[in-house]
C-alpha atoms as a PDB file:
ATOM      1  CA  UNK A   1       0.000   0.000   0.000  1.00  0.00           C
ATOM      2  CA  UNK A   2       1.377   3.694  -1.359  1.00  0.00           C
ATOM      3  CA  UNK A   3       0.543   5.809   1.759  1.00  0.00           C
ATOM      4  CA  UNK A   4       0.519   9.704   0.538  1.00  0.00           C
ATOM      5  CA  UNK A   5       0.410  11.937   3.952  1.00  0.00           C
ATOM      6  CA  UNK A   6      -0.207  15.963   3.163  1.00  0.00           C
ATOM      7  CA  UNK A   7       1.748  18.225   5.127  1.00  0.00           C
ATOM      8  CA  UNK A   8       1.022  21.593   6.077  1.00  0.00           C
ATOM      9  CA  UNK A   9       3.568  24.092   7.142  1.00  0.00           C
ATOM     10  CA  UNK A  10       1.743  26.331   9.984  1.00  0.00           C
ATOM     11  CA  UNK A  11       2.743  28.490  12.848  1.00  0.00           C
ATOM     12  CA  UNK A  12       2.582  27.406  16.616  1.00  0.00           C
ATOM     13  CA  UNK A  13      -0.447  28.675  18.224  1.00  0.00           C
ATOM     14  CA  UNK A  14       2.322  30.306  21.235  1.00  0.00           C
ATOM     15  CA  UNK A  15       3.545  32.948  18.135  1.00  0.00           C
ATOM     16  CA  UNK A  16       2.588  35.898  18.355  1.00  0.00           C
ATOM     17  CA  UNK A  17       0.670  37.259  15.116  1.00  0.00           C
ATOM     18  CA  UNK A  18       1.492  40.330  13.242  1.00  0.00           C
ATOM     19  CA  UNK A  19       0.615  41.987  10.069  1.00  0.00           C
ATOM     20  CA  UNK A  20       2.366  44.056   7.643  1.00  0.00           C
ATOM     21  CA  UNK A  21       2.086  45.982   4.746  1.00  0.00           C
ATOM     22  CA  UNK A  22      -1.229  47.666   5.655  1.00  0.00           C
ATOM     23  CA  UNK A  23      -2.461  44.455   6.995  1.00  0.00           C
ATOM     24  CA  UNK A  24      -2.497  42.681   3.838  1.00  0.00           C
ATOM     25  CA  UNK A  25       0.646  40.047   4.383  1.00  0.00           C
ATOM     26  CA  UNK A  26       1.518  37.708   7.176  1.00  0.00           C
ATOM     27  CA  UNK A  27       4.833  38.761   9.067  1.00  0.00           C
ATOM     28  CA  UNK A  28       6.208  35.232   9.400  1.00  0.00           C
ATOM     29  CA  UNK A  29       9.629  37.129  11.586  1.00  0.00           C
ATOM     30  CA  UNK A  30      10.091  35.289  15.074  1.00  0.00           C
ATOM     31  CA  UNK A  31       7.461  32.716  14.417  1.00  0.00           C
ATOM     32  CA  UNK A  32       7.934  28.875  15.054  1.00  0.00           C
ATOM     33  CA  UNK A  33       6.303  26.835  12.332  1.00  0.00           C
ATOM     34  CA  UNK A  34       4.969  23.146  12.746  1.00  0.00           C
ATOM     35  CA  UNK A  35       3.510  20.101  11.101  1.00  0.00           C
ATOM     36  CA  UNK A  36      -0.006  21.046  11.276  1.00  0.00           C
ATOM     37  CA  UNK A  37      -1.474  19.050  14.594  1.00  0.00           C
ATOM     38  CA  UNK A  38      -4.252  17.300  12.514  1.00  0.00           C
ATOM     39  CA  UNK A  39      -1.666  16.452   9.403  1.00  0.00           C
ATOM     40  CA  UNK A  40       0.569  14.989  12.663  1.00  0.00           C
ATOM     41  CA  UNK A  41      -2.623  12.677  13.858  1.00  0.00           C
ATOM     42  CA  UNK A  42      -3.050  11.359  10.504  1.00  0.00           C
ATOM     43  CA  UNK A  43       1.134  10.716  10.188  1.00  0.00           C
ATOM     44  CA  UNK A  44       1.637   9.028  12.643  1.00  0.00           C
ATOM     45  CA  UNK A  45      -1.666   6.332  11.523  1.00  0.00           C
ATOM     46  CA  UNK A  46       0.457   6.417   8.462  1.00  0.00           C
ATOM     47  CA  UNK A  47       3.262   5.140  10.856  1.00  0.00           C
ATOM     48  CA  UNK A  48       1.535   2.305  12.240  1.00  0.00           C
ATOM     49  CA  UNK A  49       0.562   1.220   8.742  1.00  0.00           C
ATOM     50  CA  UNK A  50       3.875   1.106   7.938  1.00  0.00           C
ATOM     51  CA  UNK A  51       5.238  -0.663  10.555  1.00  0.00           C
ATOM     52  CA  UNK A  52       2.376  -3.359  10.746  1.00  0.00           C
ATOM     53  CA  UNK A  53       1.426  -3.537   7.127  1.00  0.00           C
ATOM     54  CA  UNK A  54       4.645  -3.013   5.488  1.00  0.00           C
ATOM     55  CA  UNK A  55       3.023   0.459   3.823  1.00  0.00           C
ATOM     56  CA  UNK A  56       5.302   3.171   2.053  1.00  0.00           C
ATOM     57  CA  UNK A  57       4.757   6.595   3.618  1.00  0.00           C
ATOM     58  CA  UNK A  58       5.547  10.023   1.224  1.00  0.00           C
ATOM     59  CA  UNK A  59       4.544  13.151   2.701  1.00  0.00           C
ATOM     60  CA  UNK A  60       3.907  16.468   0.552  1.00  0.00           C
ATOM     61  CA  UNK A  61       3.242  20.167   0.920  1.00  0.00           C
ATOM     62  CA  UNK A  62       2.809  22.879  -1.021  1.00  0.00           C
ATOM     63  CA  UNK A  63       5.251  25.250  -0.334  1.00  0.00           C
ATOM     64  CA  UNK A  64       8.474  27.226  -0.593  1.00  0.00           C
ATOM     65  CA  UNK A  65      11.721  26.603   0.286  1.00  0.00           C
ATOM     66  CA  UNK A  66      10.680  27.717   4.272  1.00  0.00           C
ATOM     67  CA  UNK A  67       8.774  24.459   3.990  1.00  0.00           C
ATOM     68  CA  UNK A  68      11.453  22.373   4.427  1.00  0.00           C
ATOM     69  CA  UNK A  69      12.046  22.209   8.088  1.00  0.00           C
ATOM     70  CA  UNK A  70       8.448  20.768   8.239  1.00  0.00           C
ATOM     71  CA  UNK A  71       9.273  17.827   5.816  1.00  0.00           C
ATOM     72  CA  UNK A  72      12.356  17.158   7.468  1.00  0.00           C
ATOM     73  CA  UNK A  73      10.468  16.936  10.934  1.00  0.00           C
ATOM     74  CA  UNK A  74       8.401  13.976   9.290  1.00  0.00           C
ATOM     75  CA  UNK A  75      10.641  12.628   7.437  1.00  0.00           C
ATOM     76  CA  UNK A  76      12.525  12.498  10.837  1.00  0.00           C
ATOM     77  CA  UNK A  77       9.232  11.169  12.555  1.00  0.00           C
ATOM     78  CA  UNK A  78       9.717   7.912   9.765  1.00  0.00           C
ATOM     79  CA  UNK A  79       8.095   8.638   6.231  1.00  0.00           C
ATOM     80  CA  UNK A  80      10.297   7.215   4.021  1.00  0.00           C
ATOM     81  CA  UNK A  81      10.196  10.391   1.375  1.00  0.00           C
ATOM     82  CA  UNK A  82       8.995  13.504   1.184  1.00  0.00           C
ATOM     83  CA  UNK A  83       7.882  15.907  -1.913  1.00  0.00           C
ATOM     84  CA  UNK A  84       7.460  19.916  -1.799  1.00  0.00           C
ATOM     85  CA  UNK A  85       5.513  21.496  -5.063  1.00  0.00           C
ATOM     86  CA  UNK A  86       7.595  24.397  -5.296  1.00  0.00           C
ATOM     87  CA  UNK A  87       4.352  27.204  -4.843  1.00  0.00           C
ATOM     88  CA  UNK A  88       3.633  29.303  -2.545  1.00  0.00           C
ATOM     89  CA  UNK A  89       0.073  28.243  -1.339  1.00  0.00           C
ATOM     90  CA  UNK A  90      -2.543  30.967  -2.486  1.00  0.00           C
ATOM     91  CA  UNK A  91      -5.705  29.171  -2.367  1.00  0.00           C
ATOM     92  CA  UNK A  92      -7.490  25.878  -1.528  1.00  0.00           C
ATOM     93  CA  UNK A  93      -8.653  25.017  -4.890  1.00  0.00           C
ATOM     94  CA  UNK A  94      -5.072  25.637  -6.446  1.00  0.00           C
ATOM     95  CA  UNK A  95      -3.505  23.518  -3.112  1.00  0.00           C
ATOM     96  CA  UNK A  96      -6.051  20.764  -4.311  1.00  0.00           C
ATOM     97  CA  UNK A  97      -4.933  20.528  -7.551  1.00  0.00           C
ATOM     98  CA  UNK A  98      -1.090  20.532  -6.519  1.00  0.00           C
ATOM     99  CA  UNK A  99      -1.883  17.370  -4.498  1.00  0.00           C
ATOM    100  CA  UNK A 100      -3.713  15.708  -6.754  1.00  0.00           C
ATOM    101  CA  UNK A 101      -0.977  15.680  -9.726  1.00  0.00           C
ATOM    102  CA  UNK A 102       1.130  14.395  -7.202  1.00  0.00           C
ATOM    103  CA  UNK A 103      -1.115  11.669  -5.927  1.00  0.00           C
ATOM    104  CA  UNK A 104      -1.698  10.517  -9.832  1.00  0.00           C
ATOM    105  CA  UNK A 105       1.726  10.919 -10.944  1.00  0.00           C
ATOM    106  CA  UNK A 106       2.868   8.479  -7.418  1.00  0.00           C
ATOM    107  CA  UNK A 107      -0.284   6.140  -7.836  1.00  0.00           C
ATOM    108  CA  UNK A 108      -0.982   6.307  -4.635  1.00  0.00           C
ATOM    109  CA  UNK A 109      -3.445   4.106  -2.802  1.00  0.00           C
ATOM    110  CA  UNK A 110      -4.571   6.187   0.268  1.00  0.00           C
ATOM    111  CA  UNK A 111      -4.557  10.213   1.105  1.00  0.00           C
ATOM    112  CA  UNK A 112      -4.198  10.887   4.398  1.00  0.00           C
ATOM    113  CA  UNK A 113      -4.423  14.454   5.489  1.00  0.00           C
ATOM    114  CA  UNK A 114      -5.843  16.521   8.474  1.00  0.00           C
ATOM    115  CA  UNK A 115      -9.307  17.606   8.318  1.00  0.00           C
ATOM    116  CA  UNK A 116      -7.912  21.191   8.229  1.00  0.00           C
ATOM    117  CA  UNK A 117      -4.866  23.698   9.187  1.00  0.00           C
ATOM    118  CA  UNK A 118      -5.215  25.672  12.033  1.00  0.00           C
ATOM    119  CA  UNK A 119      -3.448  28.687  10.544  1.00  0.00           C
ATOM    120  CA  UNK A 120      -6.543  29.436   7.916  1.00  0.00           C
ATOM    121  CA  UNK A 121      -9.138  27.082   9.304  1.00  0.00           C
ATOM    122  CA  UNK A 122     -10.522  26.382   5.662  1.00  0.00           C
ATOM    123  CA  UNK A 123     -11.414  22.722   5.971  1.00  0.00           C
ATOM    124  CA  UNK A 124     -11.865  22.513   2.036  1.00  0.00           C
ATOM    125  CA  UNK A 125      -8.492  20.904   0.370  1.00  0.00           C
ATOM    126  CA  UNK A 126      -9.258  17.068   1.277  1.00  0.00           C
ATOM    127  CA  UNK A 127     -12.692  17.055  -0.186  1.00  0.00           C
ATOM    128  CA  UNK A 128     -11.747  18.691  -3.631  1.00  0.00           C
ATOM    129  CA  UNK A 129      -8.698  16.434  -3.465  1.00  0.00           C
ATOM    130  CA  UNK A 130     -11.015  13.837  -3.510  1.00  0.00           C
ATOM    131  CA  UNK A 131     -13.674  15.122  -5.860  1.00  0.00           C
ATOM    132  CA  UNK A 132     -10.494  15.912  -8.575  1.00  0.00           C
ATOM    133  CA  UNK A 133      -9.375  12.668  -8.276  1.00  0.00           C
ATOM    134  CA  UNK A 134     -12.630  10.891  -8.298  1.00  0.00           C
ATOM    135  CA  UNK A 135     -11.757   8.849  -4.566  1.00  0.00           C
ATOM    136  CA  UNK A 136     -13.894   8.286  -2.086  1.00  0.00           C
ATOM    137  CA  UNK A 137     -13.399  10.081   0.723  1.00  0.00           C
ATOM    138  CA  UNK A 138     -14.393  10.499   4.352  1.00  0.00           C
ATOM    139  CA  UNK A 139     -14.100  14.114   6.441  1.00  0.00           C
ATOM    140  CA  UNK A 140     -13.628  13.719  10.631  1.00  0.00           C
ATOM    141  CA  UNK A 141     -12.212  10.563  10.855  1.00  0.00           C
ATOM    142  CA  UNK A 142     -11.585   9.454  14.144  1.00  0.00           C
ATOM    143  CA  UNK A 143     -10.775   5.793  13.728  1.00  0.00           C
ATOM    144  CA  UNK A 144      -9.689   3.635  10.147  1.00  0.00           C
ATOM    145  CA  UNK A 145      -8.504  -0.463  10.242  1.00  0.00           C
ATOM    146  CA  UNK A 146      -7.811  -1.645   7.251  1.00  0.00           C
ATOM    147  CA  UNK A 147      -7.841  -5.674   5.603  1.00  0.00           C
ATOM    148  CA  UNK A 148      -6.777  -5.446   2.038  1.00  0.00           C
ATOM    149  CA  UNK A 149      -8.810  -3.002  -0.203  1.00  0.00           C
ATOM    150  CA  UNK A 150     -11.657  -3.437   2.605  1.00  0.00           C
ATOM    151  CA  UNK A 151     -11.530  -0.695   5.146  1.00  0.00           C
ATOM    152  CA  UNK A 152     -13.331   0.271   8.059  1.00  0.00           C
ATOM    153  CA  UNK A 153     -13.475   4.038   9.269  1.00  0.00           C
ATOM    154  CA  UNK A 154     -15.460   5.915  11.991  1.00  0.00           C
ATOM    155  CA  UNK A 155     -16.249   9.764  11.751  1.00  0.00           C
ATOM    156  CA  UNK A 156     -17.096  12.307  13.912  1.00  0.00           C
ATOM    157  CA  UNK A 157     -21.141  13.176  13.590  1.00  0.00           C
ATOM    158  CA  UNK A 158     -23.118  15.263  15.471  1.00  0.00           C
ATOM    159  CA  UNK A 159     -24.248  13.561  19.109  1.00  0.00           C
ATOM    160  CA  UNK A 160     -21.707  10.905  18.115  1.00  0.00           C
ATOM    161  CA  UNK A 161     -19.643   8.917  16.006  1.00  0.00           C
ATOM    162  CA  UNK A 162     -20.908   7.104  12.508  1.00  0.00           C
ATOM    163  CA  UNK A 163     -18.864   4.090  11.389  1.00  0.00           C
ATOM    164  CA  UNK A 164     -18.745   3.305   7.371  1.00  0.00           C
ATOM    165  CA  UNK A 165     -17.145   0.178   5.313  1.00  0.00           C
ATOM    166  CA  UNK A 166     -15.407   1.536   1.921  1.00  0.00           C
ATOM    167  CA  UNK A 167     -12.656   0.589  -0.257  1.00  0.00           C
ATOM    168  CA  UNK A 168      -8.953   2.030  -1.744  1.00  0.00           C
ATOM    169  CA  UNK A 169      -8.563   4.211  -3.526  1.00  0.00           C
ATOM    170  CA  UNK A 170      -9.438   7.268  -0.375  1.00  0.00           C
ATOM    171  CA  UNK A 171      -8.628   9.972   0.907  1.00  0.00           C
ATOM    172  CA  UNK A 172      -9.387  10.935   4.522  1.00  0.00           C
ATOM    173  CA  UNK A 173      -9.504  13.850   6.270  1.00  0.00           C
ATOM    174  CA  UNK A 174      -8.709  12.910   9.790  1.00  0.00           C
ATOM    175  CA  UNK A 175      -8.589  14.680  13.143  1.00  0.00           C
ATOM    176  CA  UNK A 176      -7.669  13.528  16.957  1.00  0.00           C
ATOM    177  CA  UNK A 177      -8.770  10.195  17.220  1.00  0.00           C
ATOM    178  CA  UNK A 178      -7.612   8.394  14.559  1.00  0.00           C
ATOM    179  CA  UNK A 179      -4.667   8.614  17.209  1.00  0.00           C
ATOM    180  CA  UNK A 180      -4.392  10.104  20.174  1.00  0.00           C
ATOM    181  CA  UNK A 181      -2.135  12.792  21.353  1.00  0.00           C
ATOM    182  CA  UNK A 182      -0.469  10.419  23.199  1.00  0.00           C
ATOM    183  CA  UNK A 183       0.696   8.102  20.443  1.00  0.00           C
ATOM    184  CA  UNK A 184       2.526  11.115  19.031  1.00  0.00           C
ATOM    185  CA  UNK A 185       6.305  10.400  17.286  1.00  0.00           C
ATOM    186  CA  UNK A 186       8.611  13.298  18.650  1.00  0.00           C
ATOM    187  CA  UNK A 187      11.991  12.708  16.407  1.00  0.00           C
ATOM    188  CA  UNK A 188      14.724  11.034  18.369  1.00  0.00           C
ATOM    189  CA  UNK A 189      18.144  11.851  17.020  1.00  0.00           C
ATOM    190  CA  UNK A 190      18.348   8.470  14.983  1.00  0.00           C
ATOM    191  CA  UNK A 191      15.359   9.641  13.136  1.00  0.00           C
ATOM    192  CA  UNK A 192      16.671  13.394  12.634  1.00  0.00           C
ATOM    193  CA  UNK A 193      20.361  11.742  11.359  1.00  0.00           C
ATOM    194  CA  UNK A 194      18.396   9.415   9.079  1.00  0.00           C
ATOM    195  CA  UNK A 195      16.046  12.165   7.940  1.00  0.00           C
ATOM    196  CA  UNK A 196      19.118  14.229   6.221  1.00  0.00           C
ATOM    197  CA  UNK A 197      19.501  11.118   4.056  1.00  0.00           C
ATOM    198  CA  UNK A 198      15.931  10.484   3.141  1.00  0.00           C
ATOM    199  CA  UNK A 199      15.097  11.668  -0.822  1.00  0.00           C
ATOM    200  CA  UNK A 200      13.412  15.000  -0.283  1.00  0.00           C
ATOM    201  CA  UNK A 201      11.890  16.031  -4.063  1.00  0.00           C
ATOM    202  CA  UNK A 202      11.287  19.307  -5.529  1.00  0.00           C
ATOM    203  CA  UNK A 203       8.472  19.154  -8.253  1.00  0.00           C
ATOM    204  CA  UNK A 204       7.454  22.343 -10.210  1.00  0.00           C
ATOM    205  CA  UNK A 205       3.296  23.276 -10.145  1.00  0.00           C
ATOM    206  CA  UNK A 206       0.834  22.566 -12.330  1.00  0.00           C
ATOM    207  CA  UNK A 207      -0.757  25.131 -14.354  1.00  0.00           C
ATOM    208  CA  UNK A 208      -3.689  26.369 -12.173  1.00  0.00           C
ATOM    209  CA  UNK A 209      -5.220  29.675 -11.318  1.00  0.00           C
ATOM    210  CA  UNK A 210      -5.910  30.679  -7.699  1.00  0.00           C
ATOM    211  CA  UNK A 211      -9.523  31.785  -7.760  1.00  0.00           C
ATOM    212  CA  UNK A 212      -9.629  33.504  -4.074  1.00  0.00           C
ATOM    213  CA  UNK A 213      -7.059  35.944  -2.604  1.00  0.00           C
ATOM    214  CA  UNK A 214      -6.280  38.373   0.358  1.00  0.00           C
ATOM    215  CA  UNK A 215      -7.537  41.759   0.753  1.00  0.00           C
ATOM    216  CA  UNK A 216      -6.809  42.610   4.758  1.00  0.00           C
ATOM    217  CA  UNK A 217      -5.895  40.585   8.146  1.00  0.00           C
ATOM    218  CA  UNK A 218      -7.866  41.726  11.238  1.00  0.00           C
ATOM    219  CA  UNK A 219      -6.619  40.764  14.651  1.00  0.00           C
ATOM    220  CA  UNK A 220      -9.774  40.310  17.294  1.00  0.00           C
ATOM    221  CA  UNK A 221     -10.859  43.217  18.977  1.00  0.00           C
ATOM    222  CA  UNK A 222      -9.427  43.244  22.355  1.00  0.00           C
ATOM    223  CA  UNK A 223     -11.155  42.196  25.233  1.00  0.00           C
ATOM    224  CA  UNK A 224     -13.040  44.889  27.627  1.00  0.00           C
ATOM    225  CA  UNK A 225     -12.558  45.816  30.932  1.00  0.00           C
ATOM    226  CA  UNK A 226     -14.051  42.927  33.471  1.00  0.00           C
ATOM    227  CA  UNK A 227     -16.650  44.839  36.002  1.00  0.00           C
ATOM    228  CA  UNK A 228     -16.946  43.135  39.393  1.00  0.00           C
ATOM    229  CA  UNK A 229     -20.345  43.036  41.008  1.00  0.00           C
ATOM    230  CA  UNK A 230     -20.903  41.898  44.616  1.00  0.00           C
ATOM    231  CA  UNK A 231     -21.925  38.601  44.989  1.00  0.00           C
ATOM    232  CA  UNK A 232     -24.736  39.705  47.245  1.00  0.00           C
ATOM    233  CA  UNK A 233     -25.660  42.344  44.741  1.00  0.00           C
ATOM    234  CA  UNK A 234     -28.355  40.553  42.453  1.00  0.00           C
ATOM    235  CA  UNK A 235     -29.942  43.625  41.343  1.00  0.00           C
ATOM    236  CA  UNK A 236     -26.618  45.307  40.159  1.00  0.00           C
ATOM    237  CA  UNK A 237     -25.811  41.682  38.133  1.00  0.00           C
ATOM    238  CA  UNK A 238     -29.360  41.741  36.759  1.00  0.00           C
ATOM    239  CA  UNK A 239     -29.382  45.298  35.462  1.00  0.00           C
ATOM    240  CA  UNK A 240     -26.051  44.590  33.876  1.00  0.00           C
ATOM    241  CA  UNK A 241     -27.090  42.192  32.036  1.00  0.00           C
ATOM    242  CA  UNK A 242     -30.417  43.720  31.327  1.00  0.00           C
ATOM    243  CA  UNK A 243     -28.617  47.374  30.294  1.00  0.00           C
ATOM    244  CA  UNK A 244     -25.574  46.815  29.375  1.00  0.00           C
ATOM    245  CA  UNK A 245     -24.936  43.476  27.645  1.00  0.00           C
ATOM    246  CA  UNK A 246     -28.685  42.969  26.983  1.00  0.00           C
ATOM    247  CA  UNK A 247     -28.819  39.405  26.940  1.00  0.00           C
ATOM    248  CA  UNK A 248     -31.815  39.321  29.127  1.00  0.00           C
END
């Protein structure tokens, strides 16, 4: 089985977030970037698939040359290759089809990815992964066994969890549960000397348009003051809420 894990390249939620040119760019100076934590969930399932089912694992991301670090990290955490499209990535759609020239031109069996990145929040790249190639796919996974082309999956639903039977081709979108945050791989210093050796490939895009783009970041507005009430003044607490934050 031809494992293909996407990788994305995003910063730690401790960095501090700034903007520059008139809000309209990310300043990307002093912050730490990581595997994205749901990518890292559904690596390390492509770990135990190697290591109990003989699978190959290649990770990709769509990236520049900053990228790097990231692939090294899992090729350091065991995938045994890793492939950056040389783009900077502008849009879901054109991320989508990045992937899925990769994933035909590798013939790749199963798409593992996280069910989004926590620096944009989008949530849309596995499913029009999918839909370009024509796989079956499954968004929230929390749970996959596989027995040959048979495979077994269950997915996070509302008021609970749904379990479905499909087959390989797939590509899943997967999120805490499919491991848990216990099971995480943190590189040990065999893995990081064994990681400089790994191939690490540099493929050029595909022609594709990015059909969305930035106008302007905005940071929340900052919190307001806290007002202490009493605890034996009701009628101050009640008139607060009535007056002031009118939510009764």
């Amino acid at each position: 089985m031809k494992i293909l894990v996407c990788i994305s390249h995003v910063p730690d939620t401790t960095s501090k977030i700034n903007f520059t040119e008139g809000d309209t760019k990310f300043d990307t100076n002093g912050v730490q970037f990581v595997i994205n934590p749901y990518d890292e969930y559904s690596l390390t399932r492509a770990m135990w698939f190697k290591e109990k089912q003989g699978a190959t694992v290649t990770v990709v991301n769509v990236g520049l040359n900053t990228t790097e670090p990231t692939l090294r990290k899992a090729l350091a955490i065991g995938a045994d290759d890793a492939i950056r499209v040389n783009a900077d990535a502008t849009d879901g759609l054109f991320v989508a089809k990045q992937l899925a020239a990769v994933v035909k031109n590798g013939n790749y069996d199963l798409v593992l990815a996280g069910k989004e990145s926590i620096d944009y929040n989008g949530g849309m790249v596995p499913g029009m992964l999918a839909s370009l190639l024509d796989f079956n796919f499954v968004n929230g996974c929390n749970g996959i066994e596989i027995d040959g082309d048979s495979i077994s999956l269950t997915r996070e639903i509302d008021g609970g969890n749904e379990t479905l039977s499909t087959k390989l081709p797939l590509v899943i979108a997967g999120q805490k549960g499919i491991v848990e945050e216990k099971d995480l791989r943190i590189p040990n210093m065999r893995g990081i000397m064994m990681a400089r050796k790994k191939p690490l490939n540099v493929v050029e895009p595909v022609g594709a348009d990015a059909v969305t783009s930035i106008t302007s970041f905005e940071k929340p507005a900052p919190k307001g003051a806290c007002k202490m009430v009493d605890a034996d003044n009701v009628q101050e607490l009640i008139d607060l809420l009535h007056n002031e934050a009118k939510v009764i």
